[in-house]
C-alpha atoms as a PDB file:
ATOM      1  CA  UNK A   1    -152.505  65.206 162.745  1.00  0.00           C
ATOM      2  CA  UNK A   2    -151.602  62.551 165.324  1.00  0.00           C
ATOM      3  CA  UNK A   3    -149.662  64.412 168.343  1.00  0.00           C
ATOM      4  CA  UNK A   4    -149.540  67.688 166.437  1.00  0.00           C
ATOM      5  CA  UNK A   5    -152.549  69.529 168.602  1.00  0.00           C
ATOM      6  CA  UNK A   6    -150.895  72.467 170.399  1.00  0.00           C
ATOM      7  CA  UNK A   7    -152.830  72.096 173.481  1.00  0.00           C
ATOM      8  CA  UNK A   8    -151.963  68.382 174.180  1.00  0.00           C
ATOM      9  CA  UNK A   9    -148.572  67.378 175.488  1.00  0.00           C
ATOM     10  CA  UNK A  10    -147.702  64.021 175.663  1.00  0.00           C
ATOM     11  CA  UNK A  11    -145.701  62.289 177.949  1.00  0.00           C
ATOM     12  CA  UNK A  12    -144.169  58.761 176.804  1.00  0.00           C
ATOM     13  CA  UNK A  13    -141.016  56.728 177.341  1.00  0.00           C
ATOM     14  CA  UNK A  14    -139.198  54.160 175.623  1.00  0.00           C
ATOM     15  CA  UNK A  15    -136.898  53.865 178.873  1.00  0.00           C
ATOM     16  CA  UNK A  16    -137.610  51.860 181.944  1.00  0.00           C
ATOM     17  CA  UNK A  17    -138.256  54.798 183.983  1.00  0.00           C
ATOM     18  CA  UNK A  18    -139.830  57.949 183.516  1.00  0.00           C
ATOM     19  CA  UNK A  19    -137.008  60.563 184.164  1.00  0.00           C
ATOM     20  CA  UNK A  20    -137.227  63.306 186.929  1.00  0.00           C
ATOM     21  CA  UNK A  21    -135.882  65.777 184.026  1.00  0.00           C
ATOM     22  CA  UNK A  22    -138.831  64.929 181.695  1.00  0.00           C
ATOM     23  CA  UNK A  23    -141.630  65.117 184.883  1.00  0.00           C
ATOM     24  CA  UNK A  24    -140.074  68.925 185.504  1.00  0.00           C
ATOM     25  CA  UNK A  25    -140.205  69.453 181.734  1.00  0.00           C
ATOM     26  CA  UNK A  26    -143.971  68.733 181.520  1.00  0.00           C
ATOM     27  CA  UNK A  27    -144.420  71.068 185.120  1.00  0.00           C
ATOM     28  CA  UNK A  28    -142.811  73.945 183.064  1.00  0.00           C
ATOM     29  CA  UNK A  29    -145.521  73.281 180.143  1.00  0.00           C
ATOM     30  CA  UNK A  30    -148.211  73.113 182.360  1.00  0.00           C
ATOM     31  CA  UNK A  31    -148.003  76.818 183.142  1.00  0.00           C
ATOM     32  CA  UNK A  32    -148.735  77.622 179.476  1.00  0.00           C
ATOM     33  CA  UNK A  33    -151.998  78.572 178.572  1.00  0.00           C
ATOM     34  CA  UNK A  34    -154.252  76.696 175.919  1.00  0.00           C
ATOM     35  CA  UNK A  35    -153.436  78.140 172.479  1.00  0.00           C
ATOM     36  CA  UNK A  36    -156.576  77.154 170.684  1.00  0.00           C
ATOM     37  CA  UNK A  37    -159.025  75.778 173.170  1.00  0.00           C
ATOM     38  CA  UNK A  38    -160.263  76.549 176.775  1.00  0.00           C
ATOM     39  CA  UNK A  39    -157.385  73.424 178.302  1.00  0.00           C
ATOM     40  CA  UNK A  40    -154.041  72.186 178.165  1.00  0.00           C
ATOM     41  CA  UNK A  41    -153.988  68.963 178.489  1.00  0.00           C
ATOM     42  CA  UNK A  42    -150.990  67.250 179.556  1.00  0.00           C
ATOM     43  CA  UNK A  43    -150.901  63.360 179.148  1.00  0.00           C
ATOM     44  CA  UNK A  44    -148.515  61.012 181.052  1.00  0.00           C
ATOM     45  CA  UNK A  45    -148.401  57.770 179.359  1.00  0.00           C
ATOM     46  CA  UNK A  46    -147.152  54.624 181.657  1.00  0.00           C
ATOM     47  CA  UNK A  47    -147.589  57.126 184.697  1.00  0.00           C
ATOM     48  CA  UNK A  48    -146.333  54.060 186.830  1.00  0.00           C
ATOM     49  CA  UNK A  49    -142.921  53.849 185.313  1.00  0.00           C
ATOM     50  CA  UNK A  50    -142.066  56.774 187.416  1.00  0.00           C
ATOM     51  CA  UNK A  51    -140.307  56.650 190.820  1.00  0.00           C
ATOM     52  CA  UNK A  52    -141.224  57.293 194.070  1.00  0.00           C
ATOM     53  CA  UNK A  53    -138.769  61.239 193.784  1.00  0.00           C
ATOM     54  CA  UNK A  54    -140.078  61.645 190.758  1.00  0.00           C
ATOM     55  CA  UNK A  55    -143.900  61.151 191.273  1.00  0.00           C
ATOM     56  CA  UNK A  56    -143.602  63.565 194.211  1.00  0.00           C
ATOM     57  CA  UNK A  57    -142.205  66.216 192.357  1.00  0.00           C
ATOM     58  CA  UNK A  58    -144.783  65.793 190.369  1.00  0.00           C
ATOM     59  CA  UNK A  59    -147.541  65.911 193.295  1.00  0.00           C
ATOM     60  CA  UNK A  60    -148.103  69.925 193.846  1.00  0.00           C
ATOM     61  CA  UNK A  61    -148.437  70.552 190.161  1.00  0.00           C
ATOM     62  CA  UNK A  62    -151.343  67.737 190.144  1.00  0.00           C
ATOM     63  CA  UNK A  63    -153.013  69.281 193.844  1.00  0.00           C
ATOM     64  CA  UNK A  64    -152.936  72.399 192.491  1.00  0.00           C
ATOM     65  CA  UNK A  65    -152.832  72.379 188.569  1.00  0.00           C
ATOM     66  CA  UNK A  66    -152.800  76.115 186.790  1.00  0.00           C
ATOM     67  CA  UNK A  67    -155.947  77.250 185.114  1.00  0.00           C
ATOM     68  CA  UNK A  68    -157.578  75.321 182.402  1.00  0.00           C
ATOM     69  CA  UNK A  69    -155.188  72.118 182.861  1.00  0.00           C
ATOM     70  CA  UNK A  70    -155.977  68.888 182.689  1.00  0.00           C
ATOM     71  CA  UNK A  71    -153.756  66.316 183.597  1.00  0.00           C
ATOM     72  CA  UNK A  72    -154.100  62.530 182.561  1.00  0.00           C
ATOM     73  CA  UNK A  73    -152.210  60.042 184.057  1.00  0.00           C
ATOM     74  CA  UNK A  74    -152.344  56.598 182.210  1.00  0.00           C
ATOM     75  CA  UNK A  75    -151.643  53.092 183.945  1.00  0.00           C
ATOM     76  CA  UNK A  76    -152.657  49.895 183.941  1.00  0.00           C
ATOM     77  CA  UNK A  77    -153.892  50.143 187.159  1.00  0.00           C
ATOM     78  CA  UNK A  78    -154.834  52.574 189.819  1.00  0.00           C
ATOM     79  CA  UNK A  79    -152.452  50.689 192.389  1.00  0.00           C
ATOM     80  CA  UNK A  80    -149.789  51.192 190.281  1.00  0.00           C
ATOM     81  CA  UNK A  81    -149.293  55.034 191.375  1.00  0.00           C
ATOM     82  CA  UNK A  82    -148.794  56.302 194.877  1.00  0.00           C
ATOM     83  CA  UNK A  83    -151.592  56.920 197.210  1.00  0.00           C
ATOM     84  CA  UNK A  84    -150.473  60.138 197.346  1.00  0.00           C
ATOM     85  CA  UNK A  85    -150.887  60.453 193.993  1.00  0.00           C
ATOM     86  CA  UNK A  86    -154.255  58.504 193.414  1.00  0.00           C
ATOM     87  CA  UNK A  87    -156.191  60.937 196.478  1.00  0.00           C
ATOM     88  CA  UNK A  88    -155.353  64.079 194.285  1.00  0.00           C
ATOM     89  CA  UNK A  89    -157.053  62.368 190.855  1.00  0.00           C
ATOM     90  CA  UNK A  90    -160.193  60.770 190.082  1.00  0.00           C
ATOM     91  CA  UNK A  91    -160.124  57.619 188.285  1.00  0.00           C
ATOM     92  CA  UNK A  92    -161.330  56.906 185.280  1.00  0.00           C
ATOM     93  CA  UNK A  93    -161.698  53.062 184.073  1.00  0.00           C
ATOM     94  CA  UNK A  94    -161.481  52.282 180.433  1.00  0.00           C
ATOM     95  CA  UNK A  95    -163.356  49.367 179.434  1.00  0.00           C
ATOM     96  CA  UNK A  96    -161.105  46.595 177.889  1.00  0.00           C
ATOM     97  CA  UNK A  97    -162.889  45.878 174.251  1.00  0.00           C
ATOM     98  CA  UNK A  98    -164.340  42.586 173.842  1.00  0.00           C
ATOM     99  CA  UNK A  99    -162.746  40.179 171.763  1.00  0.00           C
ATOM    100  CA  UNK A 100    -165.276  40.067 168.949  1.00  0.00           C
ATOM    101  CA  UNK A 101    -164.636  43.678 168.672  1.00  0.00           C
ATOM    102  CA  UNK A 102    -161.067  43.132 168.212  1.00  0.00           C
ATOM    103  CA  UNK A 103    -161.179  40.056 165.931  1.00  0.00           C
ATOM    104  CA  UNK A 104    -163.684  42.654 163.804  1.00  0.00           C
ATOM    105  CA  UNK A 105    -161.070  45.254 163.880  1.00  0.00           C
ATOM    106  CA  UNK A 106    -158.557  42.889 162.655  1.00  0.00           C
ATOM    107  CA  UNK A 107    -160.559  41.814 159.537  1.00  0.00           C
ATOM    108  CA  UNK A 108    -161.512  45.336 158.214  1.00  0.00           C
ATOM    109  CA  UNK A 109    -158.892  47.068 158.837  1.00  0.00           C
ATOM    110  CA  UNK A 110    -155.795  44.444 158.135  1.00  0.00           C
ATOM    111  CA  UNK A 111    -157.500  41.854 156.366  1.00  0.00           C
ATOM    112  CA  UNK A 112    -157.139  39.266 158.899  1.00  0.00           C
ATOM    113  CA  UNK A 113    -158.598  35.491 158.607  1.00  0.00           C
ATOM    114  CA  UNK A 114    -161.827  36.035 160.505  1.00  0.00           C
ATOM    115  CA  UNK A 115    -160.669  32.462 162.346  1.00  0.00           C
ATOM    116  CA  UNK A 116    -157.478  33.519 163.113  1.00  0.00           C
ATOM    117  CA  UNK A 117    -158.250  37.131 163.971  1.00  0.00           C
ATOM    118  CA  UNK A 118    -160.413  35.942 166.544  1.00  0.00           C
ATOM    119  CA  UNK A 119    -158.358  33.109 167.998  1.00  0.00           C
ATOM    120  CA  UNK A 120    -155.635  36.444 168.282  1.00  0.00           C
ATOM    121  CA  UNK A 121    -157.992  38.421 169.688  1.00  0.00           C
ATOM    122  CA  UNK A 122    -158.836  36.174 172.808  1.00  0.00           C
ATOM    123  CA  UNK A 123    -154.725  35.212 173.226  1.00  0.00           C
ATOM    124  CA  UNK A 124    -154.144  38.759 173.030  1.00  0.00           C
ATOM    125  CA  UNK A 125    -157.096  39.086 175.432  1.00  0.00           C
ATOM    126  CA  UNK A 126    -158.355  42.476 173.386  1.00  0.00           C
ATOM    127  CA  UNK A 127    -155.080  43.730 173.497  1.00  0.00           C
ATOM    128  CA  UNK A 128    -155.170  44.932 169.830  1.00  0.00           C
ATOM    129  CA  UNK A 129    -151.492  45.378 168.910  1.00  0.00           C
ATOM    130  CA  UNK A 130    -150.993  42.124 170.307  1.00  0.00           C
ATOM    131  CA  UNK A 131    -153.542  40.844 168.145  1.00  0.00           C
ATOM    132  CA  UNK A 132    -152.580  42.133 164.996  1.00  0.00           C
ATOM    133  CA  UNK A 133    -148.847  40.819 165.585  1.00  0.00           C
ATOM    134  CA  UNK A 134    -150.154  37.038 165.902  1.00  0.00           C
ATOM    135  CA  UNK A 135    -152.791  37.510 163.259  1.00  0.00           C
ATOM    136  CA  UNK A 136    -150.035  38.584 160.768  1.00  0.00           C
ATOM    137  CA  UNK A 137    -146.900  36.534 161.530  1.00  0.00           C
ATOM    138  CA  UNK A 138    -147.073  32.840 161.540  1.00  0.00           C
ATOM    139  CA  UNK A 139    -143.897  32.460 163.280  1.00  0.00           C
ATOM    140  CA  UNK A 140    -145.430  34.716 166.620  1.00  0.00           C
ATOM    141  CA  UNK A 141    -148.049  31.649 166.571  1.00  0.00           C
ATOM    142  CA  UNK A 142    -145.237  28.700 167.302  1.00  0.00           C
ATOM    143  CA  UNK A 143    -143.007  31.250 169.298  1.00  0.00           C
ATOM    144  CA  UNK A 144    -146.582  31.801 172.072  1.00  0.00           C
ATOM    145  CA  UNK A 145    -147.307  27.744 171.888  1.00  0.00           C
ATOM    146  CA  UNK A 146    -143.038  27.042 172.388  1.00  0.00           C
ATOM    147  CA  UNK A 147    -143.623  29.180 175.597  1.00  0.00           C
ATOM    148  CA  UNK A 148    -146.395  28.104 177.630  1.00  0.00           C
ATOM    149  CA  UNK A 149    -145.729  24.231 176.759  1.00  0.00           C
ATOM    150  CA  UNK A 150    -142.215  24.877 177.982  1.00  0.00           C
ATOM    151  CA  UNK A 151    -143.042  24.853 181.773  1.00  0.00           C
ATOM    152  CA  UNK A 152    -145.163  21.657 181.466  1.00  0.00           C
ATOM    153  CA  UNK A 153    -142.229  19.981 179.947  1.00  0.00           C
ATOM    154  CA  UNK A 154    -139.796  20.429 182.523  1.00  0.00           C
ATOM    155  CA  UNK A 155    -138.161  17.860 184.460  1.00  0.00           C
ATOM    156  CA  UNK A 156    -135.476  18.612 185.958  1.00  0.00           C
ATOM    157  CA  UNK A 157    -133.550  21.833 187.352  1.00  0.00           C
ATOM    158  CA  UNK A 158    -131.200  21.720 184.946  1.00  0.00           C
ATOM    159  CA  UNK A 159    -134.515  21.442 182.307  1.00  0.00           C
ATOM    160  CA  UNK A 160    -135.566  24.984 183.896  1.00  0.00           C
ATOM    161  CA  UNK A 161    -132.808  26.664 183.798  1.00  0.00           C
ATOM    162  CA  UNK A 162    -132.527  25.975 179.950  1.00  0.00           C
ATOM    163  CA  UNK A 163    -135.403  27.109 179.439  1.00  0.00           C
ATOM    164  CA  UNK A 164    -135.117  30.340 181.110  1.00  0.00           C
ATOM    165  CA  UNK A 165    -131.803  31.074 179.148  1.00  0.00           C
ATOM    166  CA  UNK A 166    -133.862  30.348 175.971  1.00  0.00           C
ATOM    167  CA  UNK A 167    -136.351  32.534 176.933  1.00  0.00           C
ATOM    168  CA  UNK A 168    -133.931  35.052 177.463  1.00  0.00           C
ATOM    169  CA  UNK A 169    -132.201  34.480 174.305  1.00  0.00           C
ATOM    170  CA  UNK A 170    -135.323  34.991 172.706  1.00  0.00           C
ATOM    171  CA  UNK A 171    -136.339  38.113 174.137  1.00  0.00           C
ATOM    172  CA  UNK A 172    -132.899  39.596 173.380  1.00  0.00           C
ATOM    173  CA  UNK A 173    -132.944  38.654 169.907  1.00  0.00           C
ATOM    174  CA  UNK A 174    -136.976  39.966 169.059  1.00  0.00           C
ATOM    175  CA  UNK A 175    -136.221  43.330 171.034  1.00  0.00           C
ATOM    176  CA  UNK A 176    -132.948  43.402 169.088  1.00  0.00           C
ATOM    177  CA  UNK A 177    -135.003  42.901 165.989  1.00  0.00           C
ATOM    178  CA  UNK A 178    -137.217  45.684 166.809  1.00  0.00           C
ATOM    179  CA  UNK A 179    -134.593  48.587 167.049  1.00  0.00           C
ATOM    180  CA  UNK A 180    -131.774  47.443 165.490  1.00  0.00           C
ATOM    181  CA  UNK A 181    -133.191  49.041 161.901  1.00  0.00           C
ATOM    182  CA  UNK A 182    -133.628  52.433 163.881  1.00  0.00           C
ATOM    183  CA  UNK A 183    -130.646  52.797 165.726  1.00  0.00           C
ATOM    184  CA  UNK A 184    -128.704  52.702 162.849  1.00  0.00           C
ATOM    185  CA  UNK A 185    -130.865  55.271 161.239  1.00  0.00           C
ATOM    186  CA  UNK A 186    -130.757  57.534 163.970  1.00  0.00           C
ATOM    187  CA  UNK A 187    -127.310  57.481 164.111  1.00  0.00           C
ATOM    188  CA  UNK A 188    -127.141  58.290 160.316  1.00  0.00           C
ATOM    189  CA  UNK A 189    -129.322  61.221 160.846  1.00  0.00           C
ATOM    190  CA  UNK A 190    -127.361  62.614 163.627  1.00  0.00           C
ATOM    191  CA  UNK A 191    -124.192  62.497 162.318  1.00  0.00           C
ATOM    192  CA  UNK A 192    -125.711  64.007 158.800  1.00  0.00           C
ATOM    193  CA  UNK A 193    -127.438  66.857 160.542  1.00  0.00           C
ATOM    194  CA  UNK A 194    -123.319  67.453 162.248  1.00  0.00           C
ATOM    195  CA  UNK A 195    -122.153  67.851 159.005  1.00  0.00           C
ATOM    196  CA  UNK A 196    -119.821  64.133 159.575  1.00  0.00           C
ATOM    197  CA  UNK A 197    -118.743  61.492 157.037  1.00  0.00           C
ATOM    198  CA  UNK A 198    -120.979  58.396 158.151  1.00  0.00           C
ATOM    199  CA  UNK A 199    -117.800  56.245 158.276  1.00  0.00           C
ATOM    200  CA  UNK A 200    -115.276  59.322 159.391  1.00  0.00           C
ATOM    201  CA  UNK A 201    -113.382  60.114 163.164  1.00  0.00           C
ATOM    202  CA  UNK A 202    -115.591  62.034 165.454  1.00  0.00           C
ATOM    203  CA  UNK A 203    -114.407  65.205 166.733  1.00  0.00           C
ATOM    204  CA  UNK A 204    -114.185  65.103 169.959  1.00  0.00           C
ATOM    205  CA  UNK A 205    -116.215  68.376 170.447  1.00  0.00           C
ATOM    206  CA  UNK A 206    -119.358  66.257 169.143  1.00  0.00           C
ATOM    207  CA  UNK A 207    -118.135  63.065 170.462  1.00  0.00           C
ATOM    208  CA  UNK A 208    -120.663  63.860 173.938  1.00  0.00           C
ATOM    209  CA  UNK A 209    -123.492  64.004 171.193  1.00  0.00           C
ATOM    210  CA  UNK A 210    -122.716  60.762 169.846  1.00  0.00           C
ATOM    211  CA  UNK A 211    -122.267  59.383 173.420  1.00  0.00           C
ATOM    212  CA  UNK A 212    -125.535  60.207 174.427  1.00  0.00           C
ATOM    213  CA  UNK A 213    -127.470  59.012 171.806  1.00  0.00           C
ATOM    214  CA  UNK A 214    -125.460  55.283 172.255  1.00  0.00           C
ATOM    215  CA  UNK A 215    -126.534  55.595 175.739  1.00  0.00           C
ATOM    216  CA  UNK A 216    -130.641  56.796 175.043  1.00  0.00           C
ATOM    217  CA  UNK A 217    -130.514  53.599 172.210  1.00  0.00           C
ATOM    218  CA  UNK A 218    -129.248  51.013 175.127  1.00  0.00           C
ATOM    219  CA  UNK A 219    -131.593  52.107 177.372  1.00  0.00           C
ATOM    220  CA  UNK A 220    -134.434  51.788 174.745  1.00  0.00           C
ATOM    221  CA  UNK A 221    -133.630  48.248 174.362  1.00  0.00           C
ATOM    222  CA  UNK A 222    -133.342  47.314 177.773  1.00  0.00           C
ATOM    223  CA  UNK A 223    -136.388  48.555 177.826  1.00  0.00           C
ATOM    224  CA  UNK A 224    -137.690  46.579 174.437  1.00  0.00           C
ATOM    225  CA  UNK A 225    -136.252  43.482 175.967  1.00  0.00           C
ATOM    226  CA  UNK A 226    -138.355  43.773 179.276  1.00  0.00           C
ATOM    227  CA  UNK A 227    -141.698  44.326 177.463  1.00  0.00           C
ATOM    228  CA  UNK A 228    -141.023  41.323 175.311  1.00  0.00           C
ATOM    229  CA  UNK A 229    -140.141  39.301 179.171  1.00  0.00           C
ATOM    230  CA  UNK A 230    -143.423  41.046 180.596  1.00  0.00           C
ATOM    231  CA  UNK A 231    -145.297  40.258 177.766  1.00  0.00           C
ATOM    232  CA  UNK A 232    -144.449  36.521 177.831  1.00  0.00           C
ATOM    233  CA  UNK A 233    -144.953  36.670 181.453  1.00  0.00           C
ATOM    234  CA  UNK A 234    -148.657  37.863 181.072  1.00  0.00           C
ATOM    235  CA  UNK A 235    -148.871  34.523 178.272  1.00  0.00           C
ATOM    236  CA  UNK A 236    -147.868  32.066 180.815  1.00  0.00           C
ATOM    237  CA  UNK A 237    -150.657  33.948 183.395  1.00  0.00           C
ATOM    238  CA  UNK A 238    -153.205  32.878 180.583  1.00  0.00           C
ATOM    239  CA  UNK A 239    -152.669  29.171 180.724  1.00  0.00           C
ATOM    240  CA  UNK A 240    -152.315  29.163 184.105  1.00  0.00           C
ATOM    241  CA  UNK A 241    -155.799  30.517 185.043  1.00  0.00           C
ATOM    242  CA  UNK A 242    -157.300  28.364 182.263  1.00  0.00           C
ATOM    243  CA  UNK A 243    -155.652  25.721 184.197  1.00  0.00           C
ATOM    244  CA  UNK A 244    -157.677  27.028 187.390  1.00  0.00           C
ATOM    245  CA  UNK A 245    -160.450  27.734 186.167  1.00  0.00           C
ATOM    246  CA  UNK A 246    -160.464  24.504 184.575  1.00  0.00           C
ATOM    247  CA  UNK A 247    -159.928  22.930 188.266  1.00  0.00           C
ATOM    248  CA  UNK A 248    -162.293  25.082 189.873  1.00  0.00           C
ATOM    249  CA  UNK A 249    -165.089  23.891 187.304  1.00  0.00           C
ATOM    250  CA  UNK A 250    -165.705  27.226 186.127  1.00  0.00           C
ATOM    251  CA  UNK A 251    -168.154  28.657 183.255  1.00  0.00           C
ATOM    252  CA  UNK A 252    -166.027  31.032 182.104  1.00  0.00           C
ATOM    253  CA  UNK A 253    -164.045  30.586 178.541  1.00  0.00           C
ATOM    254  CA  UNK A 254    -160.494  30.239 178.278  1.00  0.00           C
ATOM    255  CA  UNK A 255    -157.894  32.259 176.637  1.00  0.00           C
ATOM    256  CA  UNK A 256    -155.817  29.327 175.211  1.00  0.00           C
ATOM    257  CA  UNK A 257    -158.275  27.614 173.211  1.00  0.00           C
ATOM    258  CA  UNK A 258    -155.469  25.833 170.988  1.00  0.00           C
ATOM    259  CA  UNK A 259    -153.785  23.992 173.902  1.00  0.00           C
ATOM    260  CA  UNK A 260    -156.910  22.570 175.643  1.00  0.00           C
ATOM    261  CA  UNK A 261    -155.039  19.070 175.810  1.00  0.00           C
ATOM    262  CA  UNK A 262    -152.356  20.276 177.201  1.00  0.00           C
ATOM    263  CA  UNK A 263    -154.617  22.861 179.863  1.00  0.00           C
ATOM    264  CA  UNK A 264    -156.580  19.566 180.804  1.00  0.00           C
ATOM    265  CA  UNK A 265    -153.382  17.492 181.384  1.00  0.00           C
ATOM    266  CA  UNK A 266    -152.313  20.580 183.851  1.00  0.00           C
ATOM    267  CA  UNK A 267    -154.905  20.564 185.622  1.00  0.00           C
ATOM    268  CA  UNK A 268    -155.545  16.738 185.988  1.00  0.00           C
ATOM    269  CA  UNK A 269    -151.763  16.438 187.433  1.00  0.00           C
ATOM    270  CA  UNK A 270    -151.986  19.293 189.858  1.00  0.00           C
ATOM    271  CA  UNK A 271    -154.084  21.099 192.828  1.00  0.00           C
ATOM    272  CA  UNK A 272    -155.798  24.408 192.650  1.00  0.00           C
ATOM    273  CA  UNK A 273    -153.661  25.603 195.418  1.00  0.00           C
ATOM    274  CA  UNK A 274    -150.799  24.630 193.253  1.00  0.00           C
ATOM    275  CA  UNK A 275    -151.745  26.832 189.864  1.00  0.00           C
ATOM    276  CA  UNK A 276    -152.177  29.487 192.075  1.00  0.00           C
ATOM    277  CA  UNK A 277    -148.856  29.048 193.783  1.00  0.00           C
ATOM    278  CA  UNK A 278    -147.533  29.244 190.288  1.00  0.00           C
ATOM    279  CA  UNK A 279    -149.625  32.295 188.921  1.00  0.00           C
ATOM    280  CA  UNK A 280    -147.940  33.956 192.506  1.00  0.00           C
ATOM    281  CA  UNK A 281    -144.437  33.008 191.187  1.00  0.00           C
ATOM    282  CA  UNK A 282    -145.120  34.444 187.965  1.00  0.00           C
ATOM    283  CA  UNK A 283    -146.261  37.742 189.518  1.00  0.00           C
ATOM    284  CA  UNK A 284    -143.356  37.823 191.330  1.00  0.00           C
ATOM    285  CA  UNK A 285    -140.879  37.078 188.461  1.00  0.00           C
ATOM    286  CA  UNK A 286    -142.669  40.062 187.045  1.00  0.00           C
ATOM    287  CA  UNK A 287    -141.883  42.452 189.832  1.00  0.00           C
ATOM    288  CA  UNK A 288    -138.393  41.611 189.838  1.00  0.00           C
ATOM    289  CA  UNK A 289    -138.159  42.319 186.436  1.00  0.00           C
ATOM    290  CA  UNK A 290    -139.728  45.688 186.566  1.00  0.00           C
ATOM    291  CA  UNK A 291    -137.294  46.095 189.809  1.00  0.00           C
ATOM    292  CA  UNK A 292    -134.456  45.768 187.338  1.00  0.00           C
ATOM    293  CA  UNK A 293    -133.381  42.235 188.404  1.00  0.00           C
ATOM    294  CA  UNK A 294    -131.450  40.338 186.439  1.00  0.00           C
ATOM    295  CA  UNK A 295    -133.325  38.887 183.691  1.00  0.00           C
ATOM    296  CA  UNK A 296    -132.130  35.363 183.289  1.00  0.00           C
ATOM    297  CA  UNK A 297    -131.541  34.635 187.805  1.00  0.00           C
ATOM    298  CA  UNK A 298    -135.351  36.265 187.657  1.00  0.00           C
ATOM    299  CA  UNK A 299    -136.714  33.780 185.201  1.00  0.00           C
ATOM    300  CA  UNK A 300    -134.604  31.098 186.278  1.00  0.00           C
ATOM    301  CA  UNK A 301    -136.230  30.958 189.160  1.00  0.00           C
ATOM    302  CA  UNK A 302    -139.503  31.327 188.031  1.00  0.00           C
ATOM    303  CA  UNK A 303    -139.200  28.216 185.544  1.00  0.00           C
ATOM    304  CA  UNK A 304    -137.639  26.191 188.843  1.00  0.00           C
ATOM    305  CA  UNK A 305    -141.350  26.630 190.527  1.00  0.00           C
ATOM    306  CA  UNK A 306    -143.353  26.242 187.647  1.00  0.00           C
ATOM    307  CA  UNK A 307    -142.106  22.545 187.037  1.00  0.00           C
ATOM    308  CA  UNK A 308    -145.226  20.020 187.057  1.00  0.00           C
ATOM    309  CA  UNK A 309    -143.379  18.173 190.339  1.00  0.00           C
ATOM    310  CA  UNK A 310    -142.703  22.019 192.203  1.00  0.00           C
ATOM    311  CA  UNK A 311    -145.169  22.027 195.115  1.00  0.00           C
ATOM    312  CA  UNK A 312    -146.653  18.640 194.655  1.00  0.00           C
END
């Protein structure tokens, strides 16, 4: 029954953007009425992938909705949408689960190691897919502990930029993993359902078909590869803020329980000022990323400030 109630539409993308052609999709199905119910609900997923054109195209439907609709707009953060935007919706904070909640979760319903569920739980930090992907593969485990020892390591320039192009490499080869399997399977399916020989020349009547489901696949793993980037990006946050907090002599537990040693080392060697100089880069290096910069000049230079002798 998931996403099959007619009075919900959902909104999602697997591209870096949200589309102006999908935003003025959604404005035509928010003039429907509710089939069923007394609203139409109409649910934008990652509301802050959209651009500035796009969200106000979007704005008079949202100031002045049609009867009995609801839109939701879904980000991680209010900031992330225009003020324009944010003064025409009231806000609505989900509370993040705790982490024994998630470790719980992990047990029951996957059959998690109660240990490791919970040591995933507060890496993940309650993010619950997250979770379940290091409570179930081993090799996730190593992959997280190769990354944030990494920086420490570095010595050099030269040191940093490997690293970044192994990071890359990385990246490109899990998001590769993840749609790899379905590209080929959509491909099979559309050339099936246009009556072609899997292995036969295209017409080139159908050949724009083809052409634009190459170019939706690309996009989709652009996209794949810059979650996997962000997502490493939000790991290396975690040990540096148990590194400051650490500094700072704070009562407040850390994320990376399994590399105390080398948190403590971090933050014997180096100045509060410093972590957060290097939590600031890796902000940054996020931004750019989202800002479609180059993936391997934007983490190049983000492994080229967080060396231990950067700053000191």
């Amino acid at each position: 029954m998931v996403g099959s109630h007619p009075d919900v539409v959902r909104l999602t993308t697997e591209k870096l953007i949200i589309t102006m052609d999908e935003v003025k999709t959604l404005i035509g199905e928010a003039q429907r009425r509710p089939w069923t119910g007394r609203w139409r609900v109409l649910l934008v997923e990652d509301a802050d992938r959209m651009a500035e054109r796009t969200t106000n195209v979007l704005l008079k439907s949202i100031e002045e909705p049609p009867p009995q609709t609801v839109w939701l707009l879904c980000t991680p953060s209010a900031d992330d949408v225009l003020p324009t935007i944010r003064s025409r919706c009231r806000l609505v904070t989900l509370r993040i689960p705790p982490a024994d909640a998630v470790a719980e979760l992990l047990v029951r319903r996957d059959g998690a190691d109660p240990e490791l569920a919970a040591r995933a739980a507060r890496a993940s930090q309650s993010h619950i897919g997250l979770a379940r992907h290091l409570a179930t593969d081993a090799d996730a485990w190593e992959r997280r502990r190769r990354l944030l020892l990494a920086p420490v390591s570095l010595r050099s320039v030269g040191d940093a930029v490997l690293a970044a192009a192994s990071l890359v490499d990385a990246a490109e080869t899990e998001a590769k993993e993840a749609t790899t399997e379905r590209d080929a399977r959509e491909k099979a399916e559309l050339t099936r359902a246009l009556g072609l020989e899997s292995d036969g020349k295209i017409p080139a009547a159908l050949r724009a078909q083809i052409r634009q489901l190459e170019e939706d696949q690309k996009r989709r793993a652009k996209r794949a590869r810059t979650d996997v980037l962000d997502r490493a990006m939000i790991d290396l946050l975690s040990f540096y803020r148990d590194v400051l907090i650490t500094q700072m002599g704070s009562d407040v537990e850390r994320v990376n329980l399994d590399l105390a040693d080398a948190v403590d080392q971090a933050a014997r060697t180096t100045t509060p000022e410093q972590s957060l100089a290097r939590i600031g880069a890796i902000e940054e290096c996020r931004s750019r990323l989202r800002s479609n910069a180059a993936p391997l000049l934007a983490v190049e230079a983000l492994m080229v400030q967080l060396r231990p002798q950067a700053g000191a």
